[in-house]
N, C-alpha and C. Protein backbone atom coordinates (compact mmCIF):
# COMPACT_ATOMS: atom_id res chain seq x y z
N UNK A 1 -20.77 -3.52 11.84
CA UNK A 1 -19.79 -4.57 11.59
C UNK A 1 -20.46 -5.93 11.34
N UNK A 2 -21.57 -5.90 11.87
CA UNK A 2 -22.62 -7.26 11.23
C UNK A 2 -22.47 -7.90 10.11
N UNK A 3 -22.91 -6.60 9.70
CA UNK A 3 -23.26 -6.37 8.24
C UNK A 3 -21.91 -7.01 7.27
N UNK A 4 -20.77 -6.51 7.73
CA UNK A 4 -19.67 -6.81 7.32
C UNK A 4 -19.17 -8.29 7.32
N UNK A 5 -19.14 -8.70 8.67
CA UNK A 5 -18.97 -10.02 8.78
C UNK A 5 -19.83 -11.24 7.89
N UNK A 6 -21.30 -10.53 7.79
CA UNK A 6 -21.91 -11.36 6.90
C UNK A 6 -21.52 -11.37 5.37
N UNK A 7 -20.63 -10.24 4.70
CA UNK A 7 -20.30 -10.71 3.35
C UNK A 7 -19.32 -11.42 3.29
N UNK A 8 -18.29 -11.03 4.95
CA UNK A 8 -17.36 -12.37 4.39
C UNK A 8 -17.86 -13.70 4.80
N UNK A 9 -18.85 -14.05 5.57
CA UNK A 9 -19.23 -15.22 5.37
C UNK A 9 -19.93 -15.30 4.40
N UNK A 10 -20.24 -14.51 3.14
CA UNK A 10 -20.83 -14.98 1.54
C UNK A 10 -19.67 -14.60 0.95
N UNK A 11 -19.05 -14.24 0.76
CA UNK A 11 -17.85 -14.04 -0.22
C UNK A 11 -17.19 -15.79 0.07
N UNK A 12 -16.88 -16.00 1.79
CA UNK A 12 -15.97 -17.26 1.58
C UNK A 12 -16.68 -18.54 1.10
N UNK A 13 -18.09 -18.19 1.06
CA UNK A 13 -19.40 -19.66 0.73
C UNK A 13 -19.55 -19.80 -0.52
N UNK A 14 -18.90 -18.36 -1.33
CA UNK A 14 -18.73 -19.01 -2.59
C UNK A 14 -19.92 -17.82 -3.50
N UNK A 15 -20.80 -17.14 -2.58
CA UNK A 15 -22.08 -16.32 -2.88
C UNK A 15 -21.81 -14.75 -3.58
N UNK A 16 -20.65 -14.54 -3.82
CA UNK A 16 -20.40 -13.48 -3.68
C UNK A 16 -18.96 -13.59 -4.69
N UNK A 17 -18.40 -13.08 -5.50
CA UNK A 17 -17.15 -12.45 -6.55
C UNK A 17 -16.28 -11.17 -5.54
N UNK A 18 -17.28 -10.30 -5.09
CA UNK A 18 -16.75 -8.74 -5.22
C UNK A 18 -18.11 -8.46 -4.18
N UNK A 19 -17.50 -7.70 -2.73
CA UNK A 19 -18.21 -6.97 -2.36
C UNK A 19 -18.05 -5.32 -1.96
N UNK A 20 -18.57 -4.54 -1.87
CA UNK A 20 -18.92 -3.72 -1.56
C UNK A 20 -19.89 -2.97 -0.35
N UNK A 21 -18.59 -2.66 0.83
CA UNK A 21 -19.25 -2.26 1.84
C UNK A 21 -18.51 -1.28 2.13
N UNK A 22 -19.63 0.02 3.01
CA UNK A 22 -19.24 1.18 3.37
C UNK A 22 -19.40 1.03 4.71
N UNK A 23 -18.41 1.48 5.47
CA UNK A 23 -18.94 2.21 6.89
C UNK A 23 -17.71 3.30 7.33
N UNK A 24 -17.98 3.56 8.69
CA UNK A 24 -17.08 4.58 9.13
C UNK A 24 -15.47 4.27 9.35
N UNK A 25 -15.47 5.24 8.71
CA UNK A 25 -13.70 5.27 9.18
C UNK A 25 -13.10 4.89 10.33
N UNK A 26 -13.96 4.75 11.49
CA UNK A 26 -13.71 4.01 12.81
C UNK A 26 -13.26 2.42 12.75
N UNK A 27 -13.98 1.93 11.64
CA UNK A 27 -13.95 1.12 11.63
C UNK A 27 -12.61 0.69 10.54
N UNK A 28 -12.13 0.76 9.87
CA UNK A 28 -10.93 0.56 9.13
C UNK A 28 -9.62 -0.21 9.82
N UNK A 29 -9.61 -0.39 11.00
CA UNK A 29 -8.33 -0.85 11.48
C UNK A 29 -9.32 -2.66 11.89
N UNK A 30 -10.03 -2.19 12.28
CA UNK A 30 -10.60 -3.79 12.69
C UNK A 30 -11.06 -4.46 10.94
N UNK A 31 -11.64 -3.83 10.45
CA UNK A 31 -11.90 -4.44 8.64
C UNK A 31 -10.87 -4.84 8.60
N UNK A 32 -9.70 -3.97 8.10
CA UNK A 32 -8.85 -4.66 7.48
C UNK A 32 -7.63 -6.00 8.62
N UNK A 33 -8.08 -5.66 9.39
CA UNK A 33 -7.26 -7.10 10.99
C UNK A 33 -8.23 -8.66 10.22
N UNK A 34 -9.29 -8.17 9.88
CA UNK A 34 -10.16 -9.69 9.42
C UNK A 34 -10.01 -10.09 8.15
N UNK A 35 -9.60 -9.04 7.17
CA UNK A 35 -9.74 -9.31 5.66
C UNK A 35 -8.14 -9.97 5.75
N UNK A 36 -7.38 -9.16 6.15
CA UNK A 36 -6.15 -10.14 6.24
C UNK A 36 -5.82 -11.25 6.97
N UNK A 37 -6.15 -11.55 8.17
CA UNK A 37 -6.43 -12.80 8.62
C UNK A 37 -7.18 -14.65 8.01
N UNK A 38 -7.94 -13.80 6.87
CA UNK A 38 -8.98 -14.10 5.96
C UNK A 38 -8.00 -14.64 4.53
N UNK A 39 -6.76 -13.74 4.58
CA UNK A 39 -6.16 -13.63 3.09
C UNK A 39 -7.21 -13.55 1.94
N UNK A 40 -8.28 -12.36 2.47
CA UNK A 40 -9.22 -11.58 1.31
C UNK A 40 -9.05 -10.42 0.46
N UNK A 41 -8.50 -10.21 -0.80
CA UNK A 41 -7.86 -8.95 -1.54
C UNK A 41 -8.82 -8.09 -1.09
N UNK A 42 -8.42 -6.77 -0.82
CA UNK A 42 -9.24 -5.75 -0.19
C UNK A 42 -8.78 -4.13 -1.00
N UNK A 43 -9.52 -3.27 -1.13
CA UNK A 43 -9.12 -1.92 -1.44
C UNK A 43 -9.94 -1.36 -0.73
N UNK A 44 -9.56 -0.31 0.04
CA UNK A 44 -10.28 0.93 0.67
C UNK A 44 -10.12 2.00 0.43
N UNK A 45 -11.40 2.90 0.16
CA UNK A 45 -11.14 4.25 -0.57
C UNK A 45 -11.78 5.29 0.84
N UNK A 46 -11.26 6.15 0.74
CA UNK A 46 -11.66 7.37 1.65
C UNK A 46 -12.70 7.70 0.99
N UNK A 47 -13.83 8.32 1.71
CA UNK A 47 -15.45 9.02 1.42
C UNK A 47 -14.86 10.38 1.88
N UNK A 48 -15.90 11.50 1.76
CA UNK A 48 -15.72 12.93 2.34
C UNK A 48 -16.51 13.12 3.51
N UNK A 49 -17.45 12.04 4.01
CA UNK A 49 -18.02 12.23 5.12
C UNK A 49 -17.19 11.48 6.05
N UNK A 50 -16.03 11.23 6.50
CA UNK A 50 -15.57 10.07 7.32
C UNK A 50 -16.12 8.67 7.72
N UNK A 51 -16.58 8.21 6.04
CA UNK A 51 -16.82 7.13 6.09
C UNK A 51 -15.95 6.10 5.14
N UNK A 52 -15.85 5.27 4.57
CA UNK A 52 -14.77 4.35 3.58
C UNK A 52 -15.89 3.63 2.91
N UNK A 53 -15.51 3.19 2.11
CA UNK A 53 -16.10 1.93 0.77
C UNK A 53 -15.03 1.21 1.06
N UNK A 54 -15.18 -0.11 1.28
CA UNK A 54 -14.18 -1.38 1.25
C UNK A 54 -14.97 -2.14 -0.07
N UNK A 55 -14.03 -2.55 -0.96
CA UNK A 55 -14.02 -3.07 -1.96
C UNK A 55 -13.69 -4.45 -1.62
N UNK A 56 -13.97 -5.82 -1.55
CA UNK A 56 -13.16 -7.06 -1.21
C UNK A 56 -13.93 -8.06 -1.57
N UNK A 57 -12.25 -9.11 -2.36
CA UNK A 57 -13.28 -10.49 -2.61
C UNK A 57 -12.07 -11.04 -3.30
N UNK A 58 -12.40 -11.65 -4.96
CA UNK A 58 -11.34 -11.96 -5.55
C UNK A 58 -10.86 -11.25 -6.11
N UNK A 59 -9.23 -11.79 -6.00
CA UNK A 59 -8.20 -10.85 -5.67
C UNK A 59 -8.61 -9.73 -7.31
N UNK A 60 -8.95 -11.18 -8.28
CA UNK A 60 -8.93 -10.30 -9.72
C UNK A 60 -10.01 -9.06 -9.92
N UNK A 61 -11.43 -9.12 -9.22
CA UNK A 61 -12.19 -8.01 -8.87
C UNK A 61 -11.48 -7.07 -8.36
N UNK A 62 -10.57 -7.05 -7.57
CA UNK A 62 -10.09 -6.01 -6.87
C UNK A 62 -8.97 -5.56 -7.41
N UNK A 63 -8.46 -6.13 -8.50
CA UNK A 63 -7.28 -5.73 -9.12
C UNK A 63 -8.24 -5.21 -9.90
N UNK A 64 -9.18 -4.82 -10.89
CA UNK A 64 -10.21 -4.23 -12.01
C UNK A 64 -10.76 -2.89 -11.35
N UNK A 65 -11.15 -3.54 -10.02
CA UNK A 65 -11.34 -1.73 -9.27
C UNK A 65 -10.50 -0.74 -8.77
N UNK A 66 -9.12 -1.35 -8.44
CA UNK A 66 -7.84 -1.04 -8.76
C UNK A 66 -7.57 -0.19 -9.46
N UNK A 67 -7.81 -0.61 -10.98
CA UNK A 67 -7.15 -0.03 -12.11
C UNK A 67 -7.96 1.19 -12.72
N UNK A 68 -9.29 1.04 -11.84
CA UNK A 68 -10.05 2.33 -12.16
C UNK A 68 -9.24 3.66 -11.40
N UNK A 69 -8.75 3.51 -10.86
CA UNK A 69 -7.78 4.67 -10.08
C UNK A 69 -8.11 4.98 -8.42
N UNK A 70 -8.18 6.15 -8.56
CA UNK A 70 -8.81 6.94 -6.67
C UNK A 70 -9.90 7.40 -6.69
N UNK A 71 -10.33 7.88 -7.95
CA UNK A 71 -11.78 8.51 -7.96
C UNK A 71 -13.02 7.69 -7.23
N UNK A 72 -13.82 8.66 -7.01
CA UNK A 72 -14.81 8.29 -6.24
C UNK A 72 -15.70 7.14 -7.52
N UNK A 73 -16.41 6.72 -6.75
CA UNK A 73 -17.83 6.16 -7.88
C UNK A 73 -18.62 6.77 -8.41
N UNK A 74 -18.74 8.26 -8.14
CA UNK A 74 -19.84 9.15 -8.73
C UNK A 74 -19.05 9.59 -10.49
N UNK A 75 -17.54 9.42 -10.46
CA UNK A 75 -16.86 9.81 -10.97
C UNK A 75 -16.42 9.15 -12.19
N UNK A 76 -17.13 7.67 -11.94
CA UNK A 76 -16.70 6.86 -12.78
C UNK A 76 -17.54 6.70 -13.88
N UNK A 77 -16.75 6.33 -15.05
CA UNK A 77 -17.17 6.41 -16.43
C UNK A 77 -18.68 5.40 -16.52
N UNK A 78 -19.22 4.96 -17.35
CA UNK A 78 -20.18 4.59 -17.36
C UNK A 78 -20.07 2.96 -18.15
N UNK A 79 -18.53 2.71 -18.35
CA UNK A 79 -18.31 1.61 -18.15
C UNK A 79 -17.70 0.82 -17.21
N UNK A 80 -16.96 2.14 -16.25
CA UNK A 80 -16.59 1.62 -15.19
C UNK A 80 -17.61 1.12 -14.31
N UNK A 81 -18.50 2.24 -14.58
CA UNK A 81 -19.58 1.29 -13.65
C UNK A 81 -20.76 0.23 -13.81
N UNK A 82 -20.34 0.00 -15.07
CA UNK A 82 -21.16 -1.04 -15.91
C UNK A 82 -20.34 -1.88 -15.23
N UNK A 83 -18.83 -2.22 -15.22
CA UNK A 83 -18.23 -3.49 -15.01
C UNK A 83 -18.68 -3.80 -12.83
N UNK A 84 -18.60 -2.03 -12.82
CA UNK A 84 -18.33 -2.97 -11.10
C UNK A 84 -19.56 -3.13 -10.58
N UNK A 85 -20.85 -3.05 -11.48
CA UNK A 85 -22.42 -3.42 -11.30
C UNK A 85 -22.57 -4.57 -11.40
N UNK A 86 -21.94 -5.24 -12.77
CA UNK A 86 -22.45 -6.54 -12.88
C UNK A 86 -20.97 -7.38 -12.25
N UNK A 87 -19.80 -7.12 -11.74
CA UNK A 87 -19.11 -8.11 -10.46
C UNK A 87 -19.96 -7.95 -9.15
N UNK A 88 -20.39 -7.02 -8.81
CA UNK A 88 -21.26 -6.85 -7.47
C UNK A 88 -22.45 -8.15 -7.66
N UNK A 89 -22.37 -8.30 -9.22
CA UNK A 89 -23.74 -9.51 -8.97
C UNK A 89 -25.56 -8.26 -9.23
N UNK A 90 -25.23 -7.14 -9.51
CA UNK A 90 -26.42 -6.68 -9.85
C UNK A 90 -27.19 -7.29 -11.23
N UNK A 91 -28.48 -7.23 -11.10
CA UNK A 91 -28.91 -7.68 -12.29
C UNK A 91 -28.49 -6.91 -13.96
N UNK A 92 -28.05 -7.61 -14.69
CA UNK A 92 -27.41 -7.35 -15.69
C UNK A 92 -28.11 -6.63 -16.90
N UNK A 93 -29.51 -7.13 -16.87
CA UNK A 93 -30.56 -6.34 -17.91
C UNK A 93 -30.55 -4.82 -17.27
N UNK A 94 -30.52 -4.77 -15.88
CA UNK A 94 -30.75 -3.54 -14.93
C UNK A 94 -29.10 -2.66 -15.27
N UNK A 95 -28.89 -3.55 -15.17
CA UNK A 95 -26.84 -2.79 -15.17
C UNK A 95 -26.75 -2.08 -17.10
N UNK A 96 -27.22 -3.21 -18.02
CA UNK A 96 -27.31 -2.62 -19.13
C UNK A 96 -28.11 -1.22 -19.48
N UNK A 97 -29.33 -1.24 -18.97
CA UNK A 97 -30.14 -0.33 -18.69
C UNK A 97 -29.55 1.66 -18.74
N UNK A 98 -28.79 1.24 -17.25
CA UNK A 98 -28.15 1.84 -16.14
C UNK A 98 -26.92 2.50 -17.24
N UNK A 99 -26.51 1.69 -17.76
CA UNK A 99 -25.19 1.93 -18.97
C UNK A 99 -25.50 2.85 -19.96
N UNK A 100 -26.89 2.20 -20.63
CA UNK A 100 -27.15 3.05 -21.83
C UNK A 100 -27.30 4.70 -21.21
N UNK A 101 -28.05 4.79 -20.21
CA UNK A 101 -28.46 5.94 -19.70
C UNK A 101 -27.47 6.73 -19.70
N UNK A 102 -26.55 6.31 -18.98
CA UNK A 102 -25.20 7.02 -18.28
C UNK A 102 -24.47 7.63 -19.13
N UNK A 103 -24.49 6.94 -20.70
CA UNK A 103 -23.50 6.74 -21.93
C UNK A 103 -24.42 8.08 -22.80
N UNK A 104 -25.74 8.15 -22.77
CA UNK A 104 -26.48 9.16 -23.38
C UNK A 104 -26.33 10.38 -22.70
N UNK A 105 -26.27 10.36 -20.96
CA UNK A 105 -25.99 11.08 -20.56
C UNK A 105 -24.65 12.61 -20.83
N UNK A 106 -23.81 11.65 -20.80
CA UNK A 106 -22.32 11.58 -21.01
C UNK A 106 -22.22 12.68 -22.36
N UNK A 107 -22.85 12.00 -23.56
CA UNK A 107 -22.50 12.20 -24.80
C UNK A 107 -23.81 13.51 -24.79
N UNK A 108 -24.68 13.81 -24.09
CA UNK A 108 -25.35 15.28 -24.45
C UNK A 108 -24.85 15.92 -23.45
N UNK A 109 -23.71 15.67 -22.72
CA UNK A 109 -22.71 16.52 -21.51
C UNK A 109 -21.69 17.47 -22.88
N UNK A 110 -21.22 16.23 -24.04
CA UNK A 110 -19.81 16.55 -24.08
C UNK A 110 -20.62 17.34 -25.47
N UNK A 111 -21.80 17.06 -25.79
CA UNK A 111 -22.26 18.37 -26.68
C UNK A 111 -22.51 19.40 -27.52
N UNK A 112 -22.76 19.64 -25.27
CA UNK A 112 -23.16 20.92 -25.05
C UNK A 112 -22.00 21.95 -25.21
């Protein structure tokens, strides 16, 4: 929960768009008691190990990861995850990189 508390003290300092944190499902009732207290847009997705991804920041990041649906992140297209690489703030030459790959990938999937 450290860990946690420290992005919302960078999300509210201004350091941060969109974060991305995982922990256990234990934890889900106290996350979301602070993100709303906070009035911080939040989405939480279920993992298969009984753990969660909390998505949170501005509200409009979280309306974009939103609209990607329920699917997991392994699942997501390779522009979906182009977009939620470079809101996370990953480096963007690295995120482009990451894209082309995914997109070559993709296209000697659909082929085969």
């Amino acid at each position: 929960m450290r860990v946690f508390c420290h992005h919302i003290y960078e999300f509210r300092k201004g350091l941060r768009n969109l974060v991305l944190y995982t922990g256990a499902e234990s934890e889900k009732s106290m996350i979301e008691k602070k993100l709303k207290h906070y009035g911080i847009a939040y989405m939480i997705q279920p993992l298969t190990n009984g753990r969660i991804n909390v998505y949170f920041g501005n509200n409009s990041c979280v309306q974009v990861i939103r609209s990607f649906g329920k699917k997991l992140m392994k699942n997501f297209t390779p522009e979906e995850d182009f977009i939620l690489g470079t809101m996370l703030g990953y480096d963007r030459l690295l995120q482009c990189d990451r894209y082309l790959q995914r997109k070559e990938k993709t296209a000697c999937k659909s082929a085969a």
